[in-house]
N, C-alpha and C. Protein backbone atom coordinates (compact mmCIF):
# COMPACT_ATOMS: atom_id res chain seq x y z
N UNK A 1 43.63 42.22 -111.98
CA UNK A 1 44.42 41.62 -110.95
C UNK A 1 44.58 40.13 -111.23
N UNK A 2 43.61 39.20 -111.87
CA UNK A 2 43.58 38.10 -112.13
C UNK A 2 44.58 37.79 -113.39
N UNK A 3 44.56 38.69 -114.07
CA UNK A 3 45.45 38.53 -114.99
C UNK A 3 46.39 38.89 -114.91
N UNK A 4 46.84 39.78 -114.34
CA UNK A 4 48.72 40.14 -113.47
C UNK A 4 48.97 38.58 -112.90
N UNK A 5 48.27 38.24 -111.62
CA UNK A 5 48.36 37.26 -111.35
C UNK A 5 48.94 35.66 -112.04
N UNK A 6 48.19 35.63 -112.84
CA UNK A 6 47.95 34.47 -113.72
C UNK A 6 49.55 34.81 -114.41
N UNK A 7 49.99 36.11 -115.19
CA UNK A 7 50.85 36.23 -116.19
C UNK A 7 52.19 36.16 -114.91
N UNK A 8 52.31 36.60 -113.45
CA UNK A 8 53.10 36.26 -112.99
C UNK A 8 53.34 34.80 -112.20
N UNK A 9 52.35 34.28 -112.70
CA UNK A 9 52.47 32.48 -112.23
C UNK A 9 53.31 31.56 -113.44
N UNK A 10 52.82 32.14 -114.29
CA UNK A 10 53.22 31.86 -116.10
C UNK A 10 54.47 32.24 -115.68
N UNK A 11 55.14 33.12 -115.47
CA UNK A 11 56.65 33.59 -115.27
C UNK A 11 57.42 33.14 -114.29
N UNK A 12 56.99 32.85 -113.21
CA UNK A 12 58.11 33.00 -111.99
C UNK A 12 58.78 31.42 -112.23
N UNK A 13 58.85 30.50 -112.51
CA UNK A 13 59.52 29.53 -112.86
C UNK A 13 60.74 30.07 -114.08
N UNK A 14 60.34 30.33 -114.87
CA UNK A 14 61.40 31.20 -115.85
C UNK A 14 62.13 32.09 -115.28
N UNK A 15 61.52 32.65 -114.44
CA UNK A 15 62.62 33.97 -113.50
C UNK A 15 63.15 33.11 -112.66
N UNK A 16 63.21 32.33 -112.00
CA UNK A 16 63.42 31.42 -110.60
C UNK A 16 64.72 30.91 -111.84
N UNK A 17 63.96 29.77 -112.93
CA UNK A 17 65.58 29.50 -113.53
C UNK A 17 66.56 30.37 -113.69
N UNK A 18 66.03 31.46 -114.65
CA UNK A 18 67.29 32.83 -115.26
C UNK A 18 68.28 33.46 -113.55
N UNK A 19 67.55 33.50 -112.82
CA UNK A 19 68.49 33.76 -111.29
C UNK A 19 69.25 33.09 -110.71
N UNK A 20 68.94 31.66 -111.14
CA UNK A 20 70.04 30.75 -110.69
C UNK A 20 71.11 30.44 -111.47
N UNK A 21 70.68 30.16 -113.04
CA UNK A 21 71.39 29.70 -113.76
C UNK A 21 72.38 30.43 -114.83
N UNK A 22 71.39 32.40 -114.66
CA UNK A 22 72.08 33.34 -115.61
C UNK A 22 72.14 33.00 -117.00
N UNK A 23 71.08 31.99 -117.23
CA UNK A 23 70.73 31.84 -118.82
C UNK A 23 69.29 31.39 -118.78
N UNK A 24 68.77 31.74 -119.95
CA UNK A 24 67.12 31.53 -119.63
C UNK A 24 67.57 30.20 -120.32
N UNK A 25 66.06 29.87 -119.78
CA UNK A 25 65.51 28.42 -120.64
C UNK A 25 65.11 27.94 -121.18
N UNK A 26 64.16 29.25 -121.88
CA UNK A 26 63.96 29.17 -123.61
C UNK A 26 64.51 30.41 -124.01
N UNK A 27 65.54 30.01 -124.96
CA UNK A 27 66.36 31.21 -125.60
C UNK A 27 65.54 31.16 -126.66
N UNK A 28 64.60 32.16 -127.28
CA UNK A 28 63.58 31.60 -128.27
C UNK A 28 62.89 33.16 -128.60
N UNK A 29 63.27 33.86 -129.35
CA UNK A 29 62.37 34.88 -129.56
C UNK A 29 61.27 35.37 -129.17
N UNK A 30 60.19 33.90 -129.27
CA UNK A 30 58.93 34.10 -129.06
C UNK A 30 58.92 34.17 -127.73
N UNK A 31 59.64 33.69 -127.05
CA UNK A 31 59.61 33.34 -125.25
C UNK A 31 59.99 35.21 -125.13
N UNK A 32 60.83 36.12 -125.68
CA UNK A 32 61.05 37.41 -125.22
C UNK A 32 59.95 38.38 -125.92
N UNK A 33 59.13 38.31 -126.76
CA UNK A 33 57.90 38.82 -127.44
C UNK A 33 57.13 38.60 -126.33
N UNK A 34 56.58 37.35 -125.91
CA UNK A 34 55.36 37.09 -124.90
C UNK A 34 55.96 38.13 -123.38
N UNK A 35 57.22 37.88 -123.05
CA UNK A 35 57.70 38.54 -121.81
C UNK A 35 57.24 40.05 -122.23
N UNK A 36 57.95 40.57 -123.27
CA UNK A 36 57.62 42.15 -123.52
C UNK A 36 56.29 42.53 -123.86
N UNK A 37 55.53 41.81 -124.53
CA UNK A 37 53.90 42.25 -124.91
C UNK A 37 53.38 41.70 -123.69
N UNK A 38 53.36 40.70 -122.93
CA UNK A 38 52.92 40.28 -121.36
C UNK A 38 53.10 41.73 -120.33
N UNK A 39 54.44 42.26 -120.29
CA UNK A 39 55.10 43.04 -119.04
C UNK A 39 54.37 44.68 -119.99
N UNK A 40 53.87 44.79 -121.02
CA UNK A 40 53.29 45.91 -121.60
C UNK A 40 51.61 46.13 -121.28
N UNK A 41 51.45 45.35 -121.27
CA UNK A 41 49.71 45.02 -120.96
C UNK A 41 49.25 45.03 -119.53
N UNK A 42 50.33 44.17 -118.57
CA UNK A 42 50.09 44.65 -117.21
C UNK A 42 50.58 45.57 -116.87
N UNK A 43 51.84 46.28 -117.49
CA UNK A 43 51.83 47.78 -117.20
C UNK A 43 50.83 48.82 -117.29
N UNK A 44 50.30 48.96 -118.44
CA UNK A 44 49.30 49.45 -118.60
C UNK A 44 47.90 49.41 -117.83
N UNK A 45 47.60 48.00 -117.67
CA UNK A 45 46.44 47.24 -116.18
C UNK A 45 46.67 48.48 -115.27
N UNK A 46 47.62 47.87 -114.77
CA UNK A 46 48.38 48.76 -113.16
C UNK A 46 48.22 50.10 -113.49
N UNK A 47 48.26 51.02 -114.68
CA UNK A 47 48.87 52.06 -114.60
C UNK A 47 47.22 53.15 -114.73
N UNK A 48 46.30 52.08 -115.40
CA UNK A 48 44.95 52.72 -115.03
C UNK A 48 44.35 52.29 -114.25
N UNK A 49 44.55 51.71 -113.46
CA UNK A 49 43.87 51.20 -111.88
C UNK A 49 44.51 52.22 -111.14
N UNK A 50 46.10 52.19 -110.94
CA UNK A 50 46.20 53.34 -110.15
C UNK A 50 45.61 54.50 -110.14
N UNK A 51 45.56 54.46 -111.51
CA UNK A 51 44.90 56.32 -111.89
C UNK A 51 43.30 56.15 -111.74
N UNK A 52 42.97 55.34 -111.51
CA UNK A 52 41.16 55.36 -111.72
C UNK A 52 40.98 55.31 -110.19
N UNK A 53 41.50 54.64 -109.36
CA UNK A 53 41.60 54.31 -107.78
C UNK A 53 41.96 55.34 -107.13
N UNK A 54 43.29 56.11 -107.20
CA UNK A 54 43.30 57.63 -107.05
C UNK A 54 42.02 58.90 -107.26
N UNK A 55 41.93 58.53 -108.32
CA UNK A 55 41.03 59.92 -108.45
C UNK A 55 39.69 59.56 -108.07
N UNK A 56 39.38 58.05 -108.09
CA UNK A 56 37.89 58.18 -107.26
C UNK A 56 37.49 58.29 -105.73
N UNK A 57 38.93 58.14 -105.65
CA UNK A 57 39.37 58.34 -103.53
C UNK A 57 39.19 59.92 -103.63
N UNK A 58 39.94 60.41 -104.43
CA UNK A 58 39.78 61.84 -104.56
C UNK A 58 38.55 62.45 -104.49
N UNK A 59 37.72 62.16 -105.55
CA UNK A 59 36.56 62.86 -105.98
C UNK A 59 35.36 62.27 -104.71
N UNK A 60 35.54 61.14 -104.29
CA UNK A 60 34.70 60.70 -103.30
C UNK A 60 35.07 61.54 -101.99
N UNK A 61 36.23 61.33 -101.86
CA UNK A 61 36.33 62.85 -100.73
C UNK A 61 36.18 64.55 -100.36
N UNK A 62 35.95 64.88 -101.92
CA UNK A 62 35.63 65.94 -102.14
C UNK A 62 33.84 66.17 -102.14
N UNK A 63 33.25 65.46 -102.87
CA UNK A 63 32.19 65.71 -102.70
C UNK A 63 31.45 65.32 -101.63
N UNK A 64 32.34 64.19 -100.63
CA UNK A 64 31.58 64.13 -99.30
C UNK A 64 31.57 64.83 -98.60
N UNK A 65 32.50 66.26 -98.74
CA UNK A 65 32.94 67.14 -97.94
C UNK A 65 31.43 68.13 -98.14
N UNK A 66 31.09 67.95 -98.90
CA UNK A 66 30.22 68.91 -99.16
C UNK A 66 28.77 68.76 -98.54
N UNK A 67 28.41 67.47 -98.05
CA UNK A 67 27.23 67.12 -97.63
C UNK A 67 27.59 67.42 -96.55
N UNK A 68 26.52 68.69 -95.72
CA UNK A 68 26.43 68.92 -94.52
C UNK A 68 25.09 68.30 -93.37
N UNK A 69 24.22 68.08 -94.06
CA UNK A 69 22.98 67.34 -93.36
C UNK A 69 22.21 66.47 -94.31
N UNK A 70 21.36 65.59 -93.42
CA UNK A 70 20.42 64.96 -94.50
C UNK A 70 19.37 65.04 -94.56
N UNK A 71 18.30 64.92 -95.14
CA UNK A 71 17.08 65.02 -95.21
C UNK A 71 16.43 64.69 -93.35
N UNK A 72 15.71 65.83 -93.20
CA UNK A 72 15.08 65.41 -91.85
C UNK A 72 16.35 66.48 -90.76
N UNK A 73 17.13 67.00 -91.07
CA UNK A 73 18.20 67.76 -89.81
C UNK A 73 19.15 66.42 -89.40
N UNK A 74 19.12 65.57 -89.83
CA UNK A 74 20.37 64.40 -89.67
C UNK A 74 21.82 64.94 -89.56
N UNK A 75 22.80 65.18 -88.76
CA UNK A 75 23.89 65.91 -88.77
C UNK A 75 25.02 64.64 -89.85
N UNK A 76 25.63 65.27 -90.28
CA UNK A 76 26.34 63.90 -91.42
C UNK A 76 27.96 63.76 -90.77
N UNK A 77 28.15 64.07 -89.62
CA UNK A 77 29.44 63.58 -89.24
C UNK A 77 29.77 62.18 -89.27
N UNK A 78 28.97 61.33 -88.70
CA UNK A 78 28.95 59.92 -89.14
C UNK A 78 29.10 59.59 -90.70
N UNK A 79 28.56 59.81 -91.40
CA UNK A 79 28.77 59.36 -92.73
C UNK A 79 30.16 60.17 -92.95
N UNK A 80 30.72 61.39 -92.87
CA UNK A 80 32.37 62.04 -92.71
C UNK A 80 33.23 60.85 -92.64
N UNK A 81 32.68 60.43 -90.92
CA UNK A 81 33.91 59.65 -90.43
C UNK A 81 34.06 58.16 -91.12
N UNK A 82 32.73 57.82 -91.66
CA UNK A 82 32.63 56.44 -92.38
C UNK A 82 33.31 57.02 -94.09
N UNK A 83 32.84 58.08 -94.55
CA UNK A 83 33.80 58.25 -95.60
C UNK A 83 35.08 58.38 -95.59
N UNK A 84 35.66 58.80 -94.21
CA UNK A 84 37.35 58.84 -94.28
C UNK A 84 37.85 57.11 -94.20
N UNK A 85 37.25 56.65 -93.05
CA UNK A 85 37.69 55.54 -93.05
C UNK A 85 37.56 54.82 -94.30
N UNK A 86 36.97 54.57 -95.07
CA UNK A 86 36.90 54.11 -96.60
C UNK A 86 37.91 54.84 -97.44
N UNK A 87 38.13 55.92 -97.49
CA UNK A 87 39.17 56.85 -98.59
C UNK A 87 40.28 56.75 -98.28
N UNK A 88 40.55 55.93 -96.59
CA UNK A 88 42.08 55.70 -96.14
C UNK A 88 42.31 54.25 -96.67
N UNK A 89 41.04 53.24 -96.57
CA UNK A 89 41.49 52.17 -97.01
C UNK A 89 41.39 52.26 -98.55
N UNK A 90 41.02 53.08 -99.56
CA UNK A 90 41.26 52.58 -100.81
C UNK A 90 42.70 53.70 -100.79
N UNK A 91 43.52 54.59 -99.96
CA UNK A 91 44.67 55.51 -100.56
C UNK A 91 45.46 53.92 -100.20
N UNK A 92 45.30 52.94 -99.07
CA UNK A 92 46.21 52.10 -98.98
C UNK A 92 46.14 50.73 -100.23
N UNK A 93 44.84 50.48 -100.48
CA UNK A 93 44.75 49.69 -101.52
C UNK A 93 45.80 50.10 -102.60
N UNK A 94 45.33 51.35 -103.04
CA UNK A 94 46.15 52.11 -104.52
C UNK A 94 47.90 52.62 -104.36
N UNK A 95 48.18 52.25 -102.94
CA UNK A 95 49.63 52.62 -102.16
C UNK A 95 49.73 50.98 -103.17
N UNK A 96 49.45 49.83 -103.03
CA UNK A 96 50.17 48.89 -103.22
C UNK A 96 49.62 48.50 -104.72
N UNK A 97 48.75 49.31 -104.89
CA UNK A 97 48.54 48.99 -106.55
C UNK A 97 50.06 49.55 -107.22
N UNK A 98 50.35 51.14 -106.92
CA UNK A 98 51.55 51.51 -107.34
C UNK A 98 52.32 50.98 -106.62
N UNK A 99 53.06 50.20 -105.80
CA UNK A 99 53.87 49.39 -105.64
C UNK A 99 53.91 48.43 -107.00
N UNK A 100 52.82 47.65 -107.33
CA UNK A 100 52.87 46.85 -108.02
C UNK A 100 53.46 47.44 -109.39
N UNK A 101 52.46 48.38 -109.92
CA UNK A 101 52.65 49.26 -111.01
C UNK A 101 54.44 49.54 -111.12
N UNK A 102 54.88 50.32 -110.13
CA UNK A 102 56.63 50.08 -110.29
C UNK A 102 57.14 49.11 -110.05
N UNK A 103 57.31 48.00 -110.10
CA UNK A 103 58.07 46.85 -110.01
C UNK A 103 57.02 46.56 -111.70
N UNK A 104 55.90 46.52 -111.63
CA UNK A 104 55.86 46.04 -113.34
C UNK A 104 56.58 46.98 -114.23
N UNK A 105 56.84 48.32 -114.23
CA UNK A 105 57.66 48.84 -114.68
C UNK A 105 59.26 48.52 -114.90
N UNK A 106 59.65 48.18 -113.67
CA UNK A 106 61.21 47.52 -113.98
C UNK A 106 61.22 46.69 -114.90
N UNK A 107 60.05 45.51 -114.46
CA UNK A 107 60.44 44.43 -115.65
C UNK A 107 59.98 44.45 -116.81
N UNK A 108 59.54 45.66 -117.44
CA UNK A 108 58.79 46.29 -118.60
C UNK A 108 59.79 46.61 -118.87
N UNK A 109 61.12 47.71 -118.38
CA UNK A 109 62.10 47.96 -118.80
C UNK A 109 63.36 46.76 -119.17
N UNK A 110 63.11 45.35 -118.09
CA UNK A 110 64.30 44.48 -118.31
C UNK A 110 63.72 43.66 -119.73
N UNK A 111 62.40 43.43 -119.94
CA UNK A 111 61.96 42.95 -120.94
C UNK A 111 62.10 43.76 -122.17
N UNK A 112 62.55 45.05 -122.32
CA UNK A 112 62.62 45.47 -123.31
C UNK A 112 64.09 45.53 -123.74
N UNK A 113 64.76 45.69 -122.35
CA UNK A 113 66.37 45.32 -122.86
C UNK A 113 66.69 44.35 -123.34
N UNK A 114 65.92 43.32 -122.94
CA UNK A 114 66.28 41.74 -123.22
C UNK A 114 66.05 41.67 -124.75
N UNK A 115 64.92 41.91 -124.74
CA UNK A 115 64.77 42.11 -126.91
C UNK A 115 65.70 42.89 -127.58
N UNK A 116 65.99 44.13 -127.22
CA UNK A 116 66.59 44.73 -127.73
C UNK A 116 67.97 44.47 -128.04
N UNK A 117 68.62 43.43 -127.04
CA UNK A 117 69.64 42.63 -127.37
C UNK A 117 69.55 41.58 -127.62
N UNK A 118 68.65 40.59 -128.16
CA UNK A 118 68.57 39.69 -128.78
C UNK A 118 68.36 40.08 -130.14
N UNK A 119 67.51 40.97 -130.44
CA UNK A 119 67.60 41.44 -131.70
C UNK A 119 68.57 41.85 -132.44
């Protein structure tokens, strides 16, 4: 996240120019290499966080399902209701991880057009 971050602080001045002005501001090879190997790497970030964040919401809900008491006759509905409430806030965490994840995708795709016609 720190590094999505960081690589979209590095950018948004370059995007802020190219939207106003419809020409970038370093026309420079290397400036569309860093955009496309940059927008490839946080794709990838995003794209196993989603998938690692998903399936451990998953698997944490499945096997909580399975604990019916605890040591001593302890009934485990409480720990249920404390595990849902946790598995709702990480499905919403990973709701906006893939938010993120598709919008880094677009510009994974505009960064690759962009080379591909400069080249």
């Amino acid at each position: 996240m720190v590094a999505g971050f960081g690589y979209n602080l590095l950018q948004l001045p370059f995007a802020m120019y190219f939207f106003f002005t419809k020409k970038r501001l370093i026309n420079n090879n290397v400036f569309l290499y860093f955009e496309f190997y940059g927008d490839k790497i946080c794709l990838t970030l995003l794209a196993t966080a989603v998938g690692s964040l998903f399936g451990a919401t998953v698997e944490t809900k499945k096997a909580s399902s399975k604990i019916k008491a605890f040591d001593g006759g302890y009934d485990a509905k409480d720990y249920h209701s404390k595990t849902d409430d946790f598995c709702m806030m990480a499905y919403v965490s990973s709701a906006f991880l893939l938010i993120g994840f598709l919008s880094s995708m677009i510009s994974s795709i505009m960064s690759s057009t962009a080379l591909s016609n400069k080249s």
